[in-house]
Protein backbone atom coordinates (compact mmCIF):
# COMPACT_ATOMS: atom_id res chain seq x y z
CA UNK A 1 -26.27 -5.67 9.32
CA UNK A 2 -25.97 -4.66 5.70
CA UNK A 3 -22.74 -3.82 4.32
CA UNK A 4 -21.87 0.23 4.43
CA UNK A 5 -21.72 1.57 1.11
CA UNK A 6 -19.06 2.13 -0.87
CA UNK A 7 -19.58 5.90 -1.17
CA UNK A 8 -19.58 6.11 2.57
CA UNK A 9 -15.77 4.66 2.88
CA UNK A 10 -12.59 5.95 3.35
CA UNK A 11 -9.22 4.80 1.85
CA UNK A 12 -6.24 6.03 3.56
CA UNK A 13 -3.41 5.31 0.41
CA UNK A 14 0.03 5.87 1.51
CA UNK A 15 2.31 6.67 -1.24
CA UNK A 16 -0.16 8.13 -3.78
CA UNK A 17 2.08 10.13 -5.98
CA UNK A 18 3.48 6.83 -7.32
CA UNK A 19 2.75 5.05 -10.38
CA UNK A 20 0.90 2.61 -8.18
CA UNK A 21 -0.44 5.07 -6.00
CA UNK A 22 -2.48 6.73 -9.07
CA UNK A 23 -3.55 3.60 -10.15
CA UNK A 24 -5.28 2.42 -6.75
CA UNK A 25 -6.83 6.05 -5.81
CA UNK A 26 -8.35 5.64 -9.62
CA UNK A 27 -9.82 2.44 -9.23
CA UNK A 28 -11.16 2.89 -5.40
CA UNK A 29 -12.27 6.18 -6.92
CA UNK A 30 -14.34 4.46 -9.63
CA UNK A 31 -15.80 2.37 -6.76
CA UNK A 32 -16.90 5.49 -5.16
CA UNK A 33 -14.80 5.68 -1.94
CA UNK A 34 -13.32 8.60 -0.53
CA UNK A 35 -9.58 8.90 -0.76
CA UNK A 36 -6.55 10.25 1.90
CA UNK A 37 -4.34 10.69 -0.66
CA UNK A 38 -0.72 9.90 1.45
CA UNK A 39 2.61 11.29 0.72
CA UNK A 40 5.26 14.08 1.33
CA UNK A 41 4.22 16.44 -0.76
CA UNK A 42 0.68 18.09 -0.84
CA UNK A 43 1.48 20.38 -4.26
CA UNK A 44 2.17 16.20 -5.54
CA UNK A 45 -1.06 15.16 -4.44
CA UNK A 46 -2.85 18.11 -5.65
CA UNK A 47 -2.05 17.26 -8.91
CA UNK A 48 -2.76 13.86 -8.68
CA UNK A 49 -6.29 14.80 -7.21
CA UNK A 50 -6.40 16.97 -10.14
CA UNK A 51 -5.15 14.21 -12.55
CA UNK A 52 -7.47 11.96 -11.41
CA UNK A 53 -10.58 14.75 -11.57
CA UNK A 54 -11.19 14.34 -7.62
CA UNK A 55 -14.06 16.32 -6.61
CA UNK A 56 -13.27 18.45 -3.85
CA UNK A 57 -15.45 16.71 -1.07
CA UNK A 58 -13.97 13.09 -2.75
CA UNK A 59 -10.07 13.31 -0.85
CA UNK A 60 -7.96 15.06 1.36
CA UNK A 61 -4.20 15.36 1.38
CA UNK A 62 -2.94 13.65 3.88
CA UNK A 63 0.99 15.16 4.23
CA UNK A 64 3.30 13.28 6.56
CA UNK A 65 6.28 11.28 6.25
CA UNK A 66 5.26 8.11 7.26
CA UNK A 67 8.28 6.04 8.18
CA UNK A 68 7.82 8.42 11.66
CA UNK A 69 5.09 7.66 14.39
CA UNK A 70 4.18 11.19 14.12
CA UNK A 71 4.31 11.71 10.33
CA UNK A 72 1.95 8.96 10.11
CA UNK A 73 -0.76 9.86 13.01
CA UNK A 74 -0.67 13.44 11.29
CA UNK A 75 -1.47 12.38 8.12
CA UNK A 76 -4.10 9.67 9.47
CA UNK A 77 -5.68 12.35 11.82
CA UNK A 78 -6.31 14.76 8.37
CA UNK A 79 -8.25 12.33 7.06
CA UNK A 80 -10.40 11.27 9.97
CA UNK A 81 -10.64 15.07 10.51
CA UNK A 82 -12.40 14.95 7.21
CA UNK A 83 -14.41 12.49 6.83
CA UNK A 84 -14.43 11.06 10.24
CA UNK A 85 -12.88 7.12 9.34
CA UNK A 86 -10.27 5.26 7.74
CA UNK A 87 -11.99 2.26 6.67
CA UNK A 88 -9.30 0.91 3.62
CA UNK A 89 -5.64 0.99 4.44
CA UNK A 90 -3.57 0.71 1.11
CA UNK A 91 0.19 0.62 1.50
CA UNK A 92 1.88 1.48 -2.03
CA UNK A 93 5.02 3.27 -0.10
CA UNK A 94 8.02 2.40 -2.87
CA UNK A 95 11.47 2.46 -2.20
CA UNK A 96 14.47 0.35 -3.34
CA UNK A 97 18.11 0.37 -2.88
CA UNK A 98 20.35 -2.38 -4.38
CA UNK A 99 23.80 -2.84 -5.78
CA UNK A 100 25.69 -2.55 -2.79
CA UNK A 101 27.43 -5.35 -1.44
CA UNK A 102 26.09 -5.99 2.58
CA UNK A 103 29.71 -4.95 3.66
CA UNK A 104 29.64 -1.60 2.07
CA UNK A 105 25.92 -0.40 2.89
CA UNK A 106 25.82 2.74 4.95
CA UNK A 107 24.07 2.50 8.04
CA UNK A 108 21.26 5.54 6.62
CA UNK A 109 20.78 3.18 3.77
CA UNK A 110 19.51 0.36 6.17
CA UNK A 111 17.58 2.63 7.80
CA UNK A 112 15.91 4.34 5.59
CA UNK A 113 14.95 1.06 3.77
CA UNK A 114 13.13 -0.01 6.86
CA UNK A 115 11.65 3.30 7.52
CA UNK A 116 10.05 2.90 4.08
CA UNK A 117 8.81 -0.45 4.34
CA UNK A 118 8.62 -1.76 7.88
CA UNK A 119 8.07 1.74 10.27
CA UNK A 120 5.88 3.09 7.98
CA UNK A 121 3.73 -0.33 8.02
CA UNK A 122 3.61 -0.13 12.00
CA UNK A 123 3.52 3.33 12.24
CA UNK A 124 0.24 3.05 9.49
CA UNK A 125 -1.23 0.27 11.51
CA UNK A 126 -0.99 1.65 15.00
CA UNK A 127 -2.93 5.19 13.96
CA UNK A 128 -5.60 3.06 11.59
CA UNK A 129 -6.23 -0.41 12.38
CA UNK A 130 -7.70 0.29 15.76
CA UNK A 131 -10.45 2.43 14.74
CA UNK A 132 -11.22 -0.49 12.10
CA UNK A 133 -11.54 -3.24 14.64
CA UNK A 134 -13.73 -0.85 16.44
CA UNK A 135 -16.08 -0.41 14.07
CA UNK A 136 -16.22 -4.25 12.61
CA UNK A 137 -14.93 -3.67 8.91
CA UNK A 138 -11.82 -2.97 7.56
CA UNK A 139 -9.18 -3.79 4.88
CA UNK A 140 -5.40 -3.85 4.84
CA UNK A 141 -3.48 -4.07 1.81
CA UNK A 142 0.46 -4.06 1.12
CA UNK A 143 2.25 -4.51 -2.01
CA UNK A 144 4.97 -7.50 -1.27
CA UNK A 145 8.09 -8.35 -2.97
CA UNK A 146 9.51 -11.48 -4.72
CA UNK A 147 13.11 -10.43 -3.41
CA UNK A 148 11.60 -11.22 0.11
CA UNK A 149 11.98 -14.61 -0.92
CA UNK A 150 14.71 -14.84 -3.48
CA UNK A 151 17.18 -12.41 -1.43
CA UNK A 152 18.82 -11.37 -4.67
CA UNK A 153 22.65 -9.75 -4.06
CA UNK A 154 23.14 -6.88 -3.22
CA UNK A 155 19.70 -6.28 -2.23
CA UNK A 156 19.80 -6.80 1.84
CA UNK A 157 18.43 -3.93 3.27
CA UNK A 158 15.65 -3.71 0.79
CA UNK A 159 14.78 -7.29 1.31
CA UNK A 160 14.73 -7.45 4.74
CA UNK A 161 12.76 -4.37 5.40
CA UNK A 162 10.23 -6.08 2.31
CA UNK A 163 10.24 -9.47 4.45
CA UNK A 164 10.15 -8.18 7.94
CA UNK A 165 7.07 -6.12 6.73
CA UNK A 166 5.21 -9.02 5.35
CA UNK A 167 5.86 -11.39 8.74
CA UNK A 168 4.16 -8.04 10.56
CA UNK A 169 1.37 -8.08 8.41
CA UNK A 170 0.76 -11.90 8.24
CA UNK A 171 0.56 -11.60 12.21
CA UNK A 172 -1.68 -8.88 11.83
CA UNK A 173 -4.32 -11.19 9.82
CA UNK A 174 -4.32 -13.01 12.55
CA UNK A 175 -4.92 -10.42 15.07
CA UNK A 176 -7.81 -9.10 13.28
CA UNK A 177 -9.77 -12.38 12.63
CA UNK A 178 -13.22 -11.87 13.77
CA UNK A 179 -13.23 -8.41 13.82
CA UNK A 180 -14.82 -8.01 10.27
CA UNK A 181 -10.92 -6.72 8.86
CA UNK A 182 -8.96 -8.37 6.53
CA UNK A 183 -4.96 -8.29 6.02
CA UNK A 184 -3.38 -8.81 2.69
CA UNK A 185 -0.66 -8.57 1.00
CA UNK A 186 -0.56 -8.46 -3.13
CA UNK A 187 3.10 -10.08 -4.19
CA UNK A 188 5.11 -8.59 -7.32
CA UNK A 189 8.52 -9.07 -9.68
CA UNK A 190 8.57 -5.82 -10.46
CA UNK A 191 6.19 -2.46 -11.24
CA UNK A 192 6.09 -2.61 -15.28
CA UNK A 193 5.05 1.04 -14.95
CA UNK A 194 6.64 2.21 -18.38
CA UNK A 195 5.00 -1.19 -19.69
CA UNK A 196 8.08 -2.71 -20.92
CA UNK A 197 6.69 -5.89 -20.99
CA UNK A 198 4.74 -4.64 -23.52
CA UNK A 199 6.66 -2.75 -25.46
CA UNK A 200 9.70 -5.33 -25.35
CA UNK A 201 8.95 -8.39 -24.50
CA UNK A 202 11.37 -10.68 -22.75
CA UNK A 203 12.51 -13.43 -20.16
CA UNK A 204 13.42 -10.74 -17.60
CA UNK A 205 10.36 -8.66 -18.04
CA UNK A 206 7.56 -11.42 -18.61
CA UNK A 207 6.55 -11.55 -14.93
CA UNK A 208 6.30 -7.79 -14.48
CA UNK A 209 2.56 -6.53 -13.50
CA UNK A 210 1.52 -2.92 -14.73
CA UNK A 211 -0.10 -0.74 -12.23
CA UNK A 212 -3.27 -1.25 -13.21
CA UNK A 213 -3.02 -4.82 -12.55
CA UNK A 214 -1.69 -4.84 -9.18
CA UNK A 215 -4.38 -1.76 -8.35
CA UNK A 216 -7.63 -4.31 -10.00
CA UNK A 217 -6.29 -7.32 -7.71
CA UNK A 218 -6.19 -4.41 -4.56
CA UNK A 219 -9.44 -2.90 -5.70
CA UNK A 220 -11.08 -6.94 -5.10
CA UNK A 221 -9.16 -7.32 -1.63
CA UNK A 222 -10.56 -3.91 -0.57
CA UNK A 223 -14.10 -5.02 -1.08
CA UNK A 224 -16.88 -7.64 0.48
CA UNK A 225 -16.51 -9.99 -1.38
CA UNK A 226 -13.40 -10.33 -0.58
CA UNK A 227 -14.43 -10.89 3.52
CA UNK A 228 -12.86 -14.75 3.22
CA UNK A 229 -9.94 -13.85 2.03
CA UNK A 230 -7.60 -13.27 5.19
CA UNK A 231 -3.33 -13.71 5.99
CA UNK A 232 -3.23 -14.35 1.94
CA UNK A 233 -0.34 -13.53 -0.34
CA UNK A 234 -1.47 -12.98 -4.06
CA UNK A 235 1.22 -13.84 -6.43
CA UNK A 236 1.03 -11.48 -9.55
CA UNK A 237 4.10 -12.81 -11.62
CA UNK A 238 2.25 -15.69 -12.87
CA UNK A 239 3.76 -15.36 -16.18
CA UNK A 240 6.88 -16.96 -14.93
């Protein structure tokens, strides 16, 4: 069977309004897919559609808060009312809390870290990844953390709710195997988003990855050629 073309896809990109999120909608954009632009806010994603120079019949907002089962099969369901698919699954949800010693966190703080990073993932997952395997092509993407590993102070609930999402998704590449959908995950310092590694250069900031970087190395894992690629984690603070 030949390979659907890119024009005829569908990227579903949850947190859109983001640094990140711009970047990725602009480069699967330039690849010619259609975009579910994801987030809280639809005036937000208006203007990044308008940002970006979206043609009309190019996205779709797709408004929901994520981190709840029913945020996140609302805002799947007005893009598949749309165009009919979700064939791309980008997850560029931020979200950090740190500073607080374990002891001291409030219980809302815990939570919402892990509504951010882990409920949205499952929540994401349950209303798309279905449809994907049913079909026989798909591609997951998530943007991992360093401090899933490292477990810097102070940094707990953000670090667990980063690791706990990466285990899920690492199953999920295994799940999926056969089915023509791949699961990724794309692993960063930090988001050099003001480009401070450019503009002042130093130890602490030499492993930071721009947006644009991160979104080129997503952009590849979204596409065929990436089909072998499967359960990977792609470091990005090489510079290190």
């Amino acid at each position: 069977m030949a390979p659907m073309p890119a024009t005829d896809r569908v990227a579903f990109i949850a947190g859109a309004t983001g640094g990140l999120g711009r970047a990725v909608a602009s480069a699967l954009a330039d690849d010619g897919l259609r975009l579910g632009l994801g987030g809280t806010d639809g005036g937000r994603l208006a203007t990044v559609a308008a940002d970006l120079r979206l043609a009309d019949d190019r996205w779709v907002p797709a408004v929901g808060d994520v981190g709840s089962a029913t945020g996140a099969q609302g805002a799947a369901q007005a893009v598949t009312g749309r165009f009919g698919r979700i064939d791309v699954l980008v997850h560029a949800v931020g979200g950090f809390e740190a500073g607080t010693p374990l002891a001291d966190v409030p219980a809302d703080t815990i939570q919402a870290m892990l509504d951010q990073h882990l409920w949205s993932t499952i929540h994401l997952v349950q209303a798309i990844v279905p449809g994907m395997v049913e079909r026989g092509w798909g591609r997951v993407v998530a943007v991992a953390t360093a401090a899933a590993v490292t477990a810097p102070a102070g940094s707990g609930p953000y670090a667990a709710a980063k690791g706990a999402q990466e285990i899920l998704l690492r199953s999920l590449a295994k799940e999926v195997v056969g089915h023509g959908v791949t699961v990724n995950l794309v692993g960063v310092k930090a988001i050099d988003e003001h480009r401070e590694r450019e503009r002042a250069p130093s130890p602490k900031n030499a492993g930071w990855t721009t947006p644009e970087e991160i979104a080129e190395t997503i952009r590849y894992l979204c596409s065929d050629a990436a089909a072998p690629i499967n359960g990977a984690r792609i470091p990005l603070d090489g510079r290190t």
